[in-house]
N, C-alpha and C. Protein backbone atom coordinates (compact mmCIF):
# COMPACT_ATOMS: atom_id res chain seq x y z
N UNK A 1 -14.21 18.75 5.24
CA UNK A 1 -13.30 17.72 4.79
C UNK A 1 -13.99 16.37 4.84
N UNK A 2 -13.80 15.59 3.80
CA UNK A 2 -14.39 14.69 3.71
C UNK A 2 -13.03 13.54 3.54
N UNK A 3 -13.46 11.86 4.15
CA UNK A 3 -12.22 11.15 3.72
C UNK A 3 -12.83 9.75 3.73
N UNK A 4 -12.28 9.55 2.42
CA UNK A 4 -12.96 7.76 2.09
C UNK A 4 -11.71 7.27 1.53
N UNK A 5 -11.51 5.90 2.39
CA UNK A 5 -10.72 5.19 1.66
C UNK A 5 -11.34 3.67 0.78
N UNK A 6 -10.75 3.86 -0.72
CA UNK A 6 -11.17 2.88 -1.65
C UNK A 6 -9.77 1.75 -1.91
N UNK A 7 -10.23 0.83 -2.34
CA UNK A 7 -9.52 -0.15 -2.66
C UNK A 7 -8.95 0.24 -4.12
N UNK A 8 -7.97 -0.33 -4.81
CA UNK A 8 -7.51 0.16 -6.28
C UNK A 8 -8.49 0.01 -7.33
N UNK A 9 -9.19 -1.11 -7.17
CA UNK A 9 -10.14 -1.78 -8.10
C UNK A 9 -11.19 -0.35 -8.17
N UNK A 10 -11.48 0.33 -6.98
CA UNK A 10 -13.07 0.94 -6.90
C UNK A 10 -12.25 2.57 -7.50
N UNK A 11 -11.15 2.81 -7.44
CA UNK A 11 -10.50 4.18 -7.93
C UNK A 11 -10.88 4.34 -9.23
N UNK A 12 -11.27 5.79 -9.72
CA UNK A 12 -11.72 6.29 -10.83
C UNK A 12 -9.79 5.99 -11.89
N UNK A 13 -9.70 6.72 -12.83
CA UNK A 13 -8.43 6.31 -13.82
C UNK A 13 -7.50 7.73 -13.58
N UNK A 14 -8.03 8.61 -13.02
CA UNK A 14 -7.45 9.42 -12.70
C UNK A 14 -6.80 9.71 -10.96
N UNK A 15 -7.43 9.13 -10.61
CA UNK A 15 -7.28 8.60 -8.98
C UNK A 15 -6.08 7.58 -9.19
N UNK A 16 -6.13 6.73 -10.02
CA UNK A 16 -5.15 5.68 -10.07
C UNK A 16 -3.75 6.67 -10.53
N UNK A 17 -4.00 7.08 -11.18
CA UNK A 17 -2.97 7.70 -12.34
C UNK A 17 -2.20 8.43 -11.01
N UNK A 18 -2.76 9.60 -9.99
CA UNK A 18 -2.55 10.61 -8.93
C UNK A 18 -1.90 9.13 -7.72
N UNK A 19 -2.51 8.32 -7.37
CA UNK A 19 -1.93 7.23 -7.19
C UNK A 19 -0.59 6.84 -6.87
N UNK A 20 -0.40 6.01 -8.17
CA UNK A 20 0.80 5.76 -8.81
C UNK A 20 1.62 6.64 -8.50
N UNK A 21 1.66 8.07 -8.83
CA UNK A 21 2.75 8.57 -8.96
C UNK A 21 3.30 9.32 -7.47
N UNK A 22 1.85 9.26 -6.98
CA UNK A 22 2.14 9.65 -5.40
C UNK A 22 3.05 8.60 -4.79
N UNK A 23 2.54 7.62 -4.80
CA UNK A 23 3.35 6.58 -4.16
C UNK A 23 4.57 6.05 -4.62
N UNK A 24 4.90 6.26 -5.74
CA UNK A 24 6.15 5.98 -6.40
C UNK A 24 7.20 7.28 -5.89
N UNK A 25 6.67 8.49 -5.83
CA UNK A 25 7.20 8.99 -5.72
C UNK A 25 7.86 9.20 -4.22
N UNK A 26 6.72 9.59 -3.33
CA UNK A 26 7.03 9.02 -2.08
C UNK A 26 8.12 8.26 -1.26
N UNK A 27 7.90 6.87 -2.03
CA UNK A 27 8.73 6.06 -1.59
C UNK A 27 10.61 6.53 -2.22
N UNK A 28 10.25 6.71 -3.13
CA UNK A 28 11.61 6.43 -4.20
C UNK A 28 12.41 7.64 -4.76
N UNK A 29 11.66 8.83 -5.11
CA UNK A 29 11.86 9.99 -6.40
C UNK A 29 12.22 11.41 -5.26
N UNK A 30 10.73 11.40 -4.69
CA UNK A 30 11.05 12.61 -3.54
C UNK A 30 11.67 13.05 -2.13
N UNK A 31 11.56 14.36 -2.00
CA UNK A 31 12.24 14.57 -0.87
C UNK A 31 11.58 14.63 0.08
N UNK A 32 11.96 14.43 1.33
CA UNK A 32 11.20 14.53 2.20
C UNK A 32 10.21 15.54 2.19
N UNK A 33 8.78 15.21 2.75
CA UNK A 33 8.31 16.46 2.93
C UNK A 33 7.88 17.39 1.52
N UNK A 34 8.50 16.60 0.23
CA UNK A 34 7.68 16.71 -1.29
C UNK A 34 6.42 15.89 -1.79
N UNK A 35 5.63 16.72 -2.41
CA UNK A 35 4.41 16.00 -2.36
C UNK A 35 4.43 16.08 -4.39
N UNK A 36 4.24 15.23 -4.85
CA UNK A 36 4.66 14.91 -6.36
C UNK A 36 3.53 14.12 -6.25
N UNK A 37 2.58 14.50 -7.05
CA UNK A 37 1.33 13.72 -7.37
C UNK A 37 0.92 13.67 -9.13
N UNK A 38 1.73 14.44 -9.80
CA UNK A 38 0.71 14.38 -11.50
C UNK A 38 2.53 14.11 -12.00
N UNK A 39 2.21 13.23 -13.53
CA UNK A 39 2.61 12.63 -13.90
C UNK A 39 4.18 13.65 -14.28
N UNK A 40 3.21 14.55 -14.91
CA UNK A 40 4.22 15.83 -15.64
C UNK A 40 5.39 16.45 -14.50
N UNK A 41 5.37 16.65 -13.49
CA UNK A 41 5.99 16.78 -12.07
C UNK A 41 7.05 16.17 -12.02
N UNK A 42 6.55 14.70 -11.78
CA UNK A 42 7.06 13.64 -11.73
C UNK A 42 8.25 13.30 -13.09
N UNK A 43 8.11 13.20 -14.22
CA UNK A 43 8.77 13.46 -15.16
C UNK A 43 10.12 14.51 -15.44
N UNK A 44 9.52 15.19 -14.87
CA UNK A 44 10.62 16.60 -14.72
C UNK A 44 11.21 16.38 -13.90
N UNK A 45 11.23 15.97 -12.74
CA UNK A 45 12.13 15.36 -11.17
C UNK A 45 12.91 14.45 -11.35
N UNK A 46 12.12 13.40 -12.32
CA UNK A 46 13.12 11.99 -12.59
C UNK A 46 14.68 12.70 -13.33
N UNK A 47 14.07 13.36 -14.67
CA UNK A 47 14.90 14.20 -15.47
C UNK A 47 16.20 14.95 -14.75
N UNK A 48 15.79 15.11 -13.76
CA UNK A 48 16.86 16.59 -12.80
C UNK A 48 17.48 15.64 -11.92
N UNK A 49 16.80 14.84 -11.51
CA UNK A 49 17.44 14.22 -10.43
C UNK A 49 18.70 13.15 -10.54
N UNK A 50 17.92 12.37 -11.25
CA UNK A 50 18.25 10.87 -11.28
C UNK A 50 19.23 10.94 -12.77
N UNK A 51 20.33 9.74 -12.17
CA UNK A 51 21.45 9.20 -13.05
C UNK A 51 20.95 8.61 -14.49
N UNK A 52 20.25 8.01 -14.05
CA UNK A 52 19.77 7.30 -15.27
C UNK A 52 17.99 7.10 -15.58
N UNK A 53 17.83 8.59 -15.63
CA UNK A 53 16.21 8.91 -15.87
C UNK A 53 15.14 7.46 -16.71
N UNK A 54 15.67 7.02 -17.77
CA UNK A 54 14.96 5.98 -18.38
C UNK A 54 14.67 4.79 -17.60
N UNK A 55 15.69 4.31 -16.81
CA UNK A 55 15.59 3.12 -15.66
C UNK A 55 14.86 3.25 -14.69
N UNK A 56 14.93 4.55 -14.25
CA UNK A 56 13.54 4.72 -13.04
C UNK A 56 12.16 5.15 -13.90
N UNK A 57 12.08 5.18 -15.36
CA UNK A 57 10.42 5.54 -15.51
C UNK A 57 10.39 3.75 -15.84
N UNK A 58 11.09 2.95 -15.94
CA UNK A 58 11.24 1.43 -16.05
C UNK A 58 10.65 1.30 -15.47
N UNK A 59 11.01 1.67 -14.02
CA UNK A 59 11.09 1.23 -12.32
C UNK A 59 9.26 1.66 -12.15
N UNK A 60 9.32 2.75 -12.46
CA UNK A 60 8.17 3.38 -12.27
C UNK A 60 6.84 2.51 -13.16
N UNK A 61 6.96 2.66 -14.41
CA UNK A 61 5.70 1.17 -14.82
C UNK A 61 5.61 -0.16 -14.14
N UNK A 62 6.91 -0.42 -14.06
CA UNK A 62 6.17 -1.66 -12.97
C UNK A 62 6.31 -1.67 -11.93
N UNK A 63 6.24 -0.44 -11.02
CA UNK A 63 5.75 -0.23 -9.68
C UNK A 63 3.82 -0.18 -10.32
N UNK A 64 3.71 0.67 -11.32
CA UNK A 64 2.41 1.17 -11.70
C UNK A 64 1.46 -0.33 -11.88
N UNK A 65 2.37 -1.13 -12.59
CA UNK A 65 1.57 -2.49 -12.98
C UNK A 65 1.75 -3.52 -12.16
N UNK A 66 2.39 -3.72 -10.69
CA UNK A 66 2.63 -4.36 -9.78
C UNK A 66 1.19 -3.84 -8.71
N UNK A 67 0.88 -2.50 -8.69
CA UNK A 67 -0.32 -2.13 -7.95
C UNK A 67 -2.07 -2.26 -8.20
N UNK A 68 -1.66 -3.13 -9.51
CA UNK A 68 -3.03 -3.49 -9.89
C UNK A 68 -3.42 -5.41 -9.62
N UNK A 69 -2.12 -5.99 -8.94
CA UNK A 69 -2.12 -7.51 -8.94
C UNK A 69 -2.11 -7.34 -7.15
N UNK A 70 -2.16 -6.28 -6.49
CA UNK A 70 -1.82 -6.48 -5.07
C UNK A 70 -2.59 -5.80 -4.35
N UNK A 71 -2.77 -5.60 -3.04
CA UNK A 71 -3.66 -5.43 -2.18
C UNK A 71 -3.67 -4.17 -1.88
N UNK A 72 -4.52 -3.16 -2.54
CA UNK A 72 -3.74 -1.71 -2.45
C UNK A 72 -4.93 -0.91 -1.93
N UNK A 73 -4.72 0.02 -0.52
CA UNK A 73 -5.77 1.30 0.03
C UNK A 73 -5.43 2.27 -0.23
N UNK A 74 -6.63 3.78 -0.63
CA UNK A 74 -6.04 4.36 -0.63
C UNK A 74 -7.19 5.33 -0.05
N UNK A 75 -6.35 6.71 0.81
CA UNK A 75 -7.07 7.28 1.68
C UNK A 75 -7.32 8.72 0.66
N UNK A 76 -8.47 9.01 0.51
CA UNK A 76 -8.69 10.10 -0.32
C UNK A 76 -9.66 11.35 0.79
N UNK A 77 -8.85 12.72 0.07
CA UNK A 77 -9.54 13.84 1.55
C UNK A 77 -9.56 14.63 0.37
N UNK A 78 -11.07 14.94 0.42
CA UNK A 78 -11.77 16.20 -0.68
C UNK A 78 -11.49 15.35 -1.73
N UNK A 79 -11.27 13.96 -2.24
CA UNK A 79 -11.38 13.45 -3.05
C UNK A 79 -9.63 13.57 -4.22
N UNK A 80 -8.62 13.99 -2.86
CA UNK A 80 -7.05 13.98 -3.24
C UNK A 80 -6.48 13.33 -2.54
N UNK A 81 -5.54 12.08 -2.97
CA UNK A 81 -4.55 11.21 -2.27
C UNK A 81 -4.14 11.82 -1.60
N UNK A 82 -4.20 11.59 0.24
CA UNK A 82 -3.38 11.59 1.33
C UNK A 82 -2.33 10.58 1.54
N UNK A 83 -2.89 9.35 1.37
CA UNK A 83 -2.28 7.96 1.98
C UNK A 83 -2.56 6.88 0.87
N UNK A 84 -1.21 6.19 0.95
CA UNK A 84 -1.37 4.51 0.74
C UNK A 84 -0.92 3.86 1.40
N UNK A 85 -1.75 2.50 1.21
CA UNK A 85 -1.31 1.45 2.05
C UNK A 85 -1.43 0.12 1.28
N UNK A 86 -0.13 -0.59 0.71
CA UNK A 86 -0.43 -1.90 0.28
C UNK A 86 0.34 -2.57 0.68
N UNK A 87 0.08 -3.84 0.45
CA UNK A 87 0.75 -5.49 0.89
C UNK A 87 1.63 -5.79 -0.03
N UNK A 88 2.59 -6.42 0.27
CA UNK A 88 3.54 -6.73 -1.03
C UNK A 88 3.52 -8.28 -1.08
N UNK A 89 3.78 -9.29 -1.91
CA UNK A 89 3.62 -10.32 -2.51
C UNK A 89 4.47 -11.44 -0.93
N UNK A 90 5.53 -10.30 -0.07
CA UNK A 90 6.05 -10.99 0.75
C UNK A 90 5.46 -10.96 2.07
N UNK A 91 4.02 -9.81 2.25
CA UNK A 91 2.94 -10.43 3.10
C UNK A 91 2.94 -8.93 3.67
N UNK A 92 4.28 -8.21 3.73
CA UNK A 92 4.72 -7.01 4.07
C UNK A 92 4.11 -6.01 3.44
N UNK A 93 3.35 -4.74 4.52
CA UNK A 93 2.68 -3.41 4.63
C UNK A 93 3.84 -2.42 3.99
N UNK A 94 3.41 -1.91 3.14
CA UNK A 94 3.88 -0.28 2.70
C UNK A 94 3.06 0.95 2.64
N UNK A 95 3.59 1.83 3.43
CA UNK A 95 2.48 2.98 3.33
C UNK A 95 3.70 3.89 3.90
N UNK A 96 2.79 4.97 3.78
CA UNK A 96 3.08 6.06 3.52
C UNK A 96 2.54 7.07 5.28
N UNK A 97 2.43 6.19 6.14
CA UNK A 97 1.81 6.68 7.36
C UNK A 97 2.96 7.29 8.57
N UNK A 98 3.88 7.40 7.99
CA UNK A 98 4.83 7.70 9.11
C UNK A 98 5.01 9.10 8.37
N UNK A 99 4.49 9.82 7.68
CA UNK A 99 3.99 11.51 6.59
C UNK A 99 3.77 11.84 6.80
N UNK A 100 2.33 11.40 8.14
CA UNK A 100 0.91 11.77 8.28
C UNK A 100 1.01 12.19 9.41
N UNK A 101 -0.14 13.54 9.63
CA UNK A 101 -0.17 13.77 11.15
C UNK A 101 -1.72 14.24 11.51
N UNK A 102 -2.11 14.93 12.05
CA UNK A 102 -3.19 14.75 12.63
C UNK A 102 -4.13 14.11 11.95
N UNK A 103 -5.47 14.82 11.64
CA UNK A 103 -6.44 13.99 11.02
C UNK A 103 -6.33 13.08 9.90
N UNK A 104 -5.62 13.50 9.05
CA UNK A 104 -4.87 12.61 8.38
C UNK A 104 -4.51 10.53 8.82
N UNK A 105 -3.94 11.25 9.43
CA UNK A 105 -3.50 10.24 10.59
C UNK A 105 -4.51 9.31 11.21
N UNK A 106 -4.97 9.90 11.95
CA UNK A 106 -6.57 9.39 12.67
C UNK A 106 -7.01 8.43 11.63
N UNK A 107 -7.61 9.22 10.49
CA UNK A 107 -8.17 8.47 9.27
C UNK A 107 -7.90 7.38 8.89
N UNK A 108 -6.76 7.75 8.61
CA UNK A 108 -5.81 5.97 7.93
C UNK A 108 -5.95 5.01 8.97
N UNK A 109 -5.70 4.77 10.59
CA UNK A 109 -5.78 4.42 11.11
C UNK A 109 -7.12 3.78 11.26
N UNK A 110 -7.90 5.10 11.76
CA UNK A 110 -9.65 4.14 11.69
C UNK A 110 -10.09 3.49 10.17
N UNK A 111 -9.81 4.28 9.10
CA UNK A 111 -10.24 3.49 7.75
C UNK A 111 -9.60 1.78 7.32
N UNK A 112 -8.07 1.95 7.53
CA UNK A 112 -7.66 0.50 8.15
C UNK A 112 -7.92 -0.79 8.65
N UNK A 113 -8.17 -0.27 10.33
CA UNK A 113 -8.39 -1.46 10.70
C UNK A 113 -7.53 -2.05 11.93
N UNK A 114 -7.51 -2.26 12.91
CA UNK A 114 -6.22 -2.52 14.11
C UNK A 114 -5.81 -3.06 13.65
N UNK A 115 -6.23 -4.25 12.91
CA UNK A 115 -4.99 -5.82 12.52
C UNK A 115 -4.15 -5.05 10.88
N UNK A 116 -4.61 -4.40 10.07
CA UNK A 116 -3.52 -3.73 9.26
C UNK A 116 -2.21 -2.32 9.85
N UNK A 117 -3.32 -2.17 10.99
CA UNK A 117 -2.89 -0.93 11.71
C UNK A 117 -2.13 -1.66 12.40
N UNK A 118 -1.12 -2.41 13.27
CA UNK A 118 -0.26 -2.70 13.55
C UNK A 118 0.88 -3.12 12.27
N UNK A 119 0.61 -3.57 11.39
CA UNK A 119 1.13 -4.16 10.84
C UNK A 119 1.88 -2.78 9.63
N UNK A 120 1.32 -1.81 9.83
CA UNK A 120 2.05 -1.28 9.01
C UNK A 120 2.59 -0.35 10.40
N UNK A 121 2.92 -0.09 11.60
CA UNK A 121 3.27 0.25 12.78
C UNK A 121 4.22 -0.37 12.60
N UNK A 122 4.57 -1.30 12.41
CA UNK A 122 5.91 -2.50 12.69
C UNK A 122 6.48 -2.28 11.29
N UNK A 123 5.86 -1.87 10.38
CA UNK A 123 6.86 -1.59 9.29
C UNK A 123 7.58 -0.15 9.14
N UNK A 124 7.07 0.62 10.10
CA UNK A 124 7.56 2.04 9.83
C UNK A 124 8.81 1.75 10.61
């Protein structure tokens, strides 16, 4: 197992794409403990789930185009999104670390940094 975390800028277009939809989904679309990473997935879930499917793929582009103006990590293992972690415009950590458990875990933590690593601690 291998694990590097890149900034958004250094992510290949398909990394971004796996990205996006991880983290959108994550936060917003899935269920606990669902892991929704490719677009087509994601599409079909909005469809089944949600009241008003067109408003959340709304929601969803500019979550997509909000993550290219902001401060965004992302933890990659075998070269597949585990983790994100970004800053939002109000100074405030979002991630995805309260998911995570062992090495996983470890990772984000040491790839981080203590001073982001509290800070997204206090946001979970």
């Amino acid at each position: 197992m291998t694990y590097e975390i890149m900034e958004w800028s250094d992510l290949k277009r398909a990394q971004k794409d796996q990205t996006s939809v991880f983290a959108f989904c994550t936060l917003y679309v899935a269920q606990p403990n669902e892991r929704v990473d490719s677009y087509g997935d994601m599409v079909k879930i909005i469809n089944r789930r949600m009241e008003d499917p067109a408003k959340v793929m709304e929601a969803y582009f500019t979550f997509e185009n909000m993550l290219k103006k902001i401060r965004c990590y992302v933890l990659l293992k075998d070269e597949r999104v585990v983790a994100f972690v970004f800053r939002r415009n109000d100074g405030s950590w979002v991630s995805n670390a309260q998911n995570l458990q062992g090495n996983d875990l470890d990772e984000l933590r040491r790839h981080v940094g203590p001073g982001v690593w509290r800070q997204i601690s206090r946001a979970a």
